[in-house]
N, C-alpha and C. Protein backbone atom coordinates (compact mmCIF):
# COMPACT_ATOMS: atom_id res chain seq x y z
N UNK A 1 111.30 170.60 65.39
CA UNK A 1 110.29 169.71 65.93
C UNK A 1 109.12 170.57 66.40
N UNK A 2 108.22 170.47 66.02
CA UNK A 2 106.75 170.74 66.38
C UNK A 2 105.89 170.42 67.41
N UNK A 3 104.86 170.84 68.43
CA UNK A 3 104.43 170.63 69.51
C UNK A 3 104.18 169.44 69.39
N UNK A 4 103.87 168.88 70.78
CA UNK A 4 103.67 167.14 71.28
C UNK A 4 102.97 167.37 72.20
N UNK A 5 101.99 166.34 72.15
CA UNK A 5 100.79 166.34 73.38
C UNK A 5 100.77 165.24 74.40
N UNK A 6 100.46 164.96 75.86
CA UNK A 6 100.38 164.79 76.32
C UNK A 6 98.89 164.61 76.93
N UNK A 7 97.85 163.40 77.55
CA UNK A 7 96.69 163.27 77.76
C UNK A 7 96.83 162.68 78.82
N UNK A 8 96.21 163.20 80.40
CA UNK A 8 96.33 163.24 81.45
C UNK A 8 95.02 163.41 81.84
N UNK A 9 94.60 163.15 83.26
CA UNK A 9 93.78 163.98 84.40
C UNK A 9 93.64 165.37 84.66
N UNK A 10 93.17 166.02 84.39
CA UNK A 10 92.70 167.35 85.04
C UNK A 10 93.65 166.99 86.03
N UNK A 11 93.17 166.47 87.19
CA UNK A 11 93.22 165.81 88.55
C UNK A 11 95.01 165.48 88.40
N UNK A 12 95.60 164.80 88.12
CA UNK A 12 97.13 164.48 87.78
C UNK A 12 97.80 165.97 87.74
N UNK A 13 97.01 166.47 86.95
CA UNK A 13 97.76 168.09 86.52
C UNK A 13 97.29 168.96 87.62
N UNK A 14 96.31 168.69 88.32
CA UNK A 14 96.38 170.25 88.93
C UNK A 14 97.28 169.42 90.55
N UNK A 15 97.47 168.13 90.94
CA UNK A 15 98.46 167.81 91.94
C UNK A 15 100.06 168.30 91.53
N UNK A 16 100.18 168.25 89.99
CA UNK A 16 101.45 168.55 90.01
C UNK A 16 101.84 170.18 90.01
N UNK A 17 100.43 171.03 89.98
CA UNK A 17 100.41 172.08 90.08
C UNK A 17 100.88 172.30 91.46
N UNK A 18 100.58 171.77 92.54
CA UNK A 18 100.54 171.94 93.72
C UNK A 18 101.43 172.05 94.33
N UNK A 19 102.68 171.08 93.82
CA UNK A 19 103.92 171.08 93.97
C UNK A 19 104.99 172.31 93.14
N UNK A 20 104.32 173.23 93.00
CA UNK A 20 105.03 174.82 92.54
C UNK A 20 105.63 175.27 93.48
N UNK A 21 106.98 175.81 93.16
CA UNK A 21 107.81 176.35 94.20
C UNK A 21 107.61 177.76 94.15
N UNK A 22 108.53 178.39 94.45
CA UNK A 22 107.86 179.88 94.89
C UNK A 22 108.17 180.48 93.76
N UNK A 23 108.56 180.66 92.98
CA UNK A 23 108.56 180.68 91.13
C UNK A 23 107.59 180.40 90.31
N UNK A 24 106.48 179.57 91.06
CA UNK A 24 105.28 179.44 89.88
C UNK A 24 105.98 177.71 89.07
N UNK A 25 107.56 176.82 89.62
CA UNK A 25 107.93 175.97 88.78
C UNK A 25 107.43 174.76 89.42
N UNK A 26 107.37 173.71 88.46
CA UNK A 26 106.67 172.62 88.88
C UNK A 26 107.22 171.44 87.66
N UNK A 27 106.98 170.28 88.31
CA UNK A 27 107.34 169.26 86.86
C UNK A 27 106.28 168.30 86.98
N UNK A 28 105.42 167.80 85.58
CA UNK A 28 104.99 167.02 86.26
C UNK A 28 105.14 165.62 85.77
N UNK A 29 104.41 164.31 86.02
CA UNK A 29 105.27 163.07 86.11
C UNK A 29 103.91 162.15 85.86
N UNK A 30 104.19 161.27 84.95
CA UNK A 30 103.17 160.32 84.81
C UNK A 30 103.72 158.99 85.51
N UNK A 31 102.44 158.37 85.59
CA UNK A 31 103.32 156.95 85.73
C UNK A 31 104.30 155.57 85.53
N UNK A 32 104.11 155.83 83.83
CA UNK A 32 104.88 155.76 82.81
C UNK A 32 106.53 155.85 82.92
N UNK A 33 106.76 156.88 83.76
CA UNK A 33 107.98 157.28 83.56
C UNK A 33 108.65 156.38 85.01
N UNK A 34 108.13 155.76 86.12
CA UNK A 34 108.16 154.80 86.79
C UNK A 34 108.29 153.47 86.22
N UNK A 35 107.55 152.95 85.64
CA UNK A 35 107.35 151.62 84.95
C UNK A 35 108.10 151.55 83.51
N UNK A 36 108.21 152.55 82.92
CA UNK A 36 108.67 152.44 81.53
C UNK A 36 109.55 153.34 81.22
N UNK A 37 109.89 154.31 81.93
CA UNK A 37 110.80 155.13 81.57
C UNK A 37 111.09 156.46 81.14
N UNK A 38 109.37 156.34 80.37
CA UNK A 38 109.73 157.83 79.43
C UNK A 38 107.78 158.30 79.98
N UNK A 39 107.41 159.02 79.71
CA UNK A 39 106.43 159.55 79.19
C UNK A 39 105.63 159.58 78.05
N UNK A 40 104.41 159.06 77.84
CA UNK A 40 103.87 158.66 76.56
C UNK A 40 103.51 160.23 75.91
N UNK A 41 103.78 160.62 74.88
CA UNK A 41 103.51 161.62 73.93
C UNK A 41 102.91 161.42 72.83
N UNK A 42 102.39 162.16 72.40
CA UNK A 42 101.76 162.06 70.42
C UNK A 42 102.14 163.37 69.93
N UNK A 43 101.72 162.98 68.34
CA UNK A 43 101.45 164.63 67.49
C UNK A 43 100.57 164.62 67.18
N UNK A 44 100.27 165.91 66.65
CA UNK A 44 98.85 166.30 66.34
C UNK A 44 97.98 165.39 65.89
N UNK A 45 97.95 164.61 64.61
CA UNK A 45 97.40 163.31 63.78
C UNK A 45 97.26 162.04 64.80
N UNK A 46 98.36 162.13 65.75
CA UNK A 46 98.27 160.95 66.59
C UNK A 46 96.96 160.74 67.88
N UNK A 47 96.51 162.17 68.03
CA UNK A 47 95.87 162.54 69.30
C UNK A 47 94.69 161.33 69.64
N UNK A 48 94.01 161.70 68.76
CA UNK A 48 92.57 160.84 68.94
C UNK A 48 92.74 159.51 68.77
N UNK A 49 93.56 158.95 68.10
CA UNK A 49 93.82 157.72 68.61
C UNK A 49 94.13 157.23 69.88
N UNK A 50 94.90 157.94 70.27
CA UNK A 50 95.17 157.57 71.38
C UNK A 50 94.32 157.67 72.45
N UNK A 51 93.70 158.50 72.50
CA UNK A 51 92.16 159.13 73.00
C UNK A 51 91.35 157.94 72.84
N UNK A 52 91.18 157.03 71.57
CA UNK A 52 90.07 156.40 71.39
C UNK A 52 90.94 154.53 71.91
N UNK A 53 92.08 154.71 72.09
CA UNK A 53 92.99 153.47 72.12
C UNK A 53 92.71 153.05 73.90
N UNK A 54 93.14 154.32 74.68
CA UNK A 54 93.88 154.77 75.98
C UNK A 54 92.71 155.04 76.60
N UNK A 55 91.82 155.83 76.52
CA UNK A 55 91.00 157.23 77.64
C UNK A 55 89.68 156.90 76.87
N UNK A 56 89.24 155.76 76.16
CA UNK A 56 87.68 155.71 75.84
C UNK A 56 86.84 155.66 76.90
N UNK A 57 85.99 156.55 77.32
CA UNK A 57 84.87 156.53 77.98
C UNK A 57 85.26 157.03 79.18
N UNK A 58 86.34 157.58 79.55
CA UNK A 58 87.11 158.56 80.46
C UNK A 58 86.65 160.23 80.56
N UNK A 59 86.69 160.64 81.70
CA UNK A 59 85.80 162.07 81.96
C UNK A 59 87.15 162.56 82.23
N UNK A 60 87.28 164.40 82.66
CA UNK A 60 88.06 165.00 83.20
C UNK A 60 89.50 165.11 82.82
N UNK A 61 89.34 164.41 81.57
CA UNK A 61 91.20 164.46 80.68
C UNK A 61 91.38 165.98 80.10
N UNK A 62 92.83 166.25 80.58
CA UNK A 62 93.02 167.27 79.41
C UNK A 62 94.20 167.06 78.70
N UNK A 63 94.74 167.68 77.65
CA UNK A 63 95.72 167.67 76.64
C UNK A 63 96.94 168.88 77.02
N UNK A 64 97.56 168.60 77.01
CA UNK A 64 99.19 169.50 77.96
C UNK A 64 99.66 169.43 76.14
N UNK A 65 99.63 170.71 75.58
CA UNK A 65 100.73 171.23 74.88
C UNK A 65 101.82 171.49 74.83
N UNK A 66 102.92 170.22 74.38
CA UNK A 66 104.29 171.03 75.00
C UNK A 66 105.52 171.60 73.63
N UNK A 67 106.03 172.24 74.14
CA UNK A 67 107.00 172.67 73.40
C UNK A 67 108.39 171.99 73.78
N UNK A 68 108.88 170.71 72.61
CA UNK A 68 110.02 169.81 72.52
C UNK A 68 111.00 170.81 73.33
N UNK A 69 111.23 171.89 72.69
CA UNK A 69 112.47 172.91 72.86
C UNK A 69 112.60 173.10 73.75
N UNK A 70 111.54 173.45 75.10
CA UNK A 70 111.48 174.02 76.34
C UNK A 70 111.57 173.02 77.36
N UNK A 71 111.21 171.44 77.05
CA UNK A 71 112.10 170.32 78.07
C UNK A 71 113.24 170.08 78.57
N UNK A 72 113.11 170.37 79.50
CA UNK A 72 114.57 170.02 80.42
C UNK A 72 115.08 168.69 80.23
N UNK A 73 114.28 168.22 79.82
CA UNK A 73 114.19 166.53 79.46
C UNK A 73 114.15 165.97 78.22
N UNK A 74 114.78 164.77 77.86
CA UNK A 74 114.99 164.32 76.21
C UNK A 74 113.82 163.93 76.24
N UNK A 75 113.83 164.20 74.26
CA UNK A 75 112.11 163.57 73.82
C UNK A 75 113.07 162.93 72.47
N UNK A 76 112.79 161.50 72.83
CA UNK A 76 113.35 160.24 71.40
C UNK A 76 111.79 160.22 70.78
N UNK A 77 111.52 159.52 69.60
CA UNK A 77 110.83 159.28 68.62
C UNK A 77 111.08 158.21 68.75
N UNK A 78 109.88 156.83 69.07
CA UNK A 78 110.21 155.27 69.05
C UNK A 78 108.87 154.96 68.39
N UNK A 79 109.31 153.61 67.86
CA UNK A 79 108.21 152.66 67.57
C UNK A 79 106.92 151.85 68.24
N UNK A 80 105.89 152.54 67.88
CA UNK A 80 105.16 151.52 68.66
C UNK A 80 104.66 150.61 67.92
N UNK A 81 105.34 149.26 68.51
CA UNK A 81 105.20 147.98 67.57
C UNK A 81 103.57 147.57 67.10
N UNK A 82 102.96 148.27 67.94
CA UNK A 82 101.40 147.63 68.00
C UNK A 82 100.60 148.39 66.86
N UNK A 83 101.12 149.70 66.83
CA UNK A 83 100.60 150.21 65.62
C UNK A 83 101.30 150.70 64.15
N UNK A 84 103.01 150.26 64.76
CA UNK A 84 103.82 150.89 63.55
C UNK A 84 104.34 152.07 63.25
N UNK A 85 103.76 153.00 64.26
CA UNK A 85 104.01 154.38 64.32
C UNK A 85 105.09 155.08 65.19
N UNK A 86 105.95 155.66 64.53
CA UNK A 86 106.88 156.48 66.06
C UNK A 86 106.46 157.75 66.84
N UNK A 87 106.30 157.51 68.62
CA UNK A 87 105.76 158.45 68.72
C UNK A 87 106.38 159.11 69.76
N UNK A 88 106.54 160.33 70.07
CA UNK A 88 107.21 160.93 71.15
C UNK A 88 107.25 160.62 72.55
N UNK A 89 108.77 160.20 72.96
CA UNK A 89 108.91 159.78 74.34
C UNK A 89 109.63 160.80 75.36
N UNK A 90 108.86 161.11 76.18
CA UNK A 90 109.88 162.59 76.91
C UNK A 90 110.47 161.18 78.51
N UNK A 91 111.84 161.30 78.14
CA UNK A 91 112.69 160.76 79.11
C UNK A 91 113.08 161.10 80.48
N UNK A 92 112.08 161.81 81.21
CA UNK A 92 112.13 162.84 82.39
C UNK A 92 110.95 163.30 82.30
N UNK A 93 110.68 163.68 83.92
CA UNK A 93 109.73 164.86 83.84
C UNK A 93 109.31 166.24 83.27
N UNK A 94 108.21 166.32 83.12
CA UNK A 94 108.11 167.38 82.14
C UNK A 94 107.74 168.58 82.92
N UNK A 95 108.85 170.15 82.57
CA UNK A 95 108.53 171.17 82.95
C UNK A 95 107.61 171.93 82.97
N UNK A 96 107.04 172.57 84.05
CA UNK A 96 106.01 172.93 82.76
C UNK A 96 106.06 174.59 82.26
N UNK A 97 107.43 175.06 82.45
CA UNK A 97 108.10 176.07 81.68
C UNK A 97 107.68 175.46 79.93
N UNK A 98 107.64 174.45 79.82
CA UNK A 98 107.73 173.49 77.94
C UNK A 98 106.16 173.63 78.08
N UNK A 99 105.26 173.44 78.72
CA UNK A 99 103.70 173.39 78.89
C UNK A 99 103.45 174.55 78.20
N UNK A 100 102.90 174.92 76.97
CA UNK A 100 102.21 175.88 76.71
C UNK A 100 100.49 176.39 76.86
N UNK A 101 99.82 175.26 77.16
CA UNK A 101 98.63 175.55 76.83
C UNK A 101 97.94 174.18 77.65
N UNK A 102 96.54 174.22 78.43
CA UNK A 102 96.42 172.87 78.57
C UNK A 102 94.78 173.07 78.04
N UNK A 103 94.29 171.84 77.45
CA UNK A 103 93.47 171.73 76.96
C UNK A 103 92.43 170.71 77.78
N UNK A 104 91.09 171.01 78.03
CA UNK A 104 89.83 170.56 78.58
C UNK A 104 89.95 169.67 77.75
N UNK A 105 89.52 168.45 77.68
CA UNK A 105 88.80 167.14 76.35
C UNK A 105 87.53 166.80 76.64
């Protein structure tokens, strides 16, 4: 399995930064995973849609690179009925040991 992205707040990400223990570890948590369970994810092809679906006309987002392998947490592949597409669901908070890279948008 190949990286999966994540599109957040600057602002979301650097609170969950905040919560680093003395290790530099941290998890962080959308709201999603309250109300629905999992965490919304994409792949690469999926990004800008979602960008243009979700976050149109939104400032201060960035893109969290994660690596499937390095979640402490399950990532299922589901349907989203609205567009037909399956797209990555991380079932837990996400480490951000799995965070490789975060991206400005």
């Amino acid at each position: 399995m190949g990286v999966i992205y994540h599109i957040t707040s600057a602002e979301e990400w650097n609170n969950a930064k905040m919560q680093a223990n003395d290790e530099g570890q941290f998890f962080y948590s959308a709201a999603s995973l309250d109300t629905e369970g999992f965490i919304h994810c994409s792949n690469e092809n999926q990004v800008n849609g979602v960008l243009q679906r979700y976050f149109d006309g939104k400032e201060g987002l960035v893109k969290l690179v994660i690596e499937p392998e390095r979640l402490s947490s399950p990532v299922k592949y589901e349907k989203a009925d609205s567009i037909g597409e399956d797209f990555p669901h991380v079932y837990g908070p996400i480490n951000n040991s799995a965070v490789t890279d975060v991206i400005a948008l």
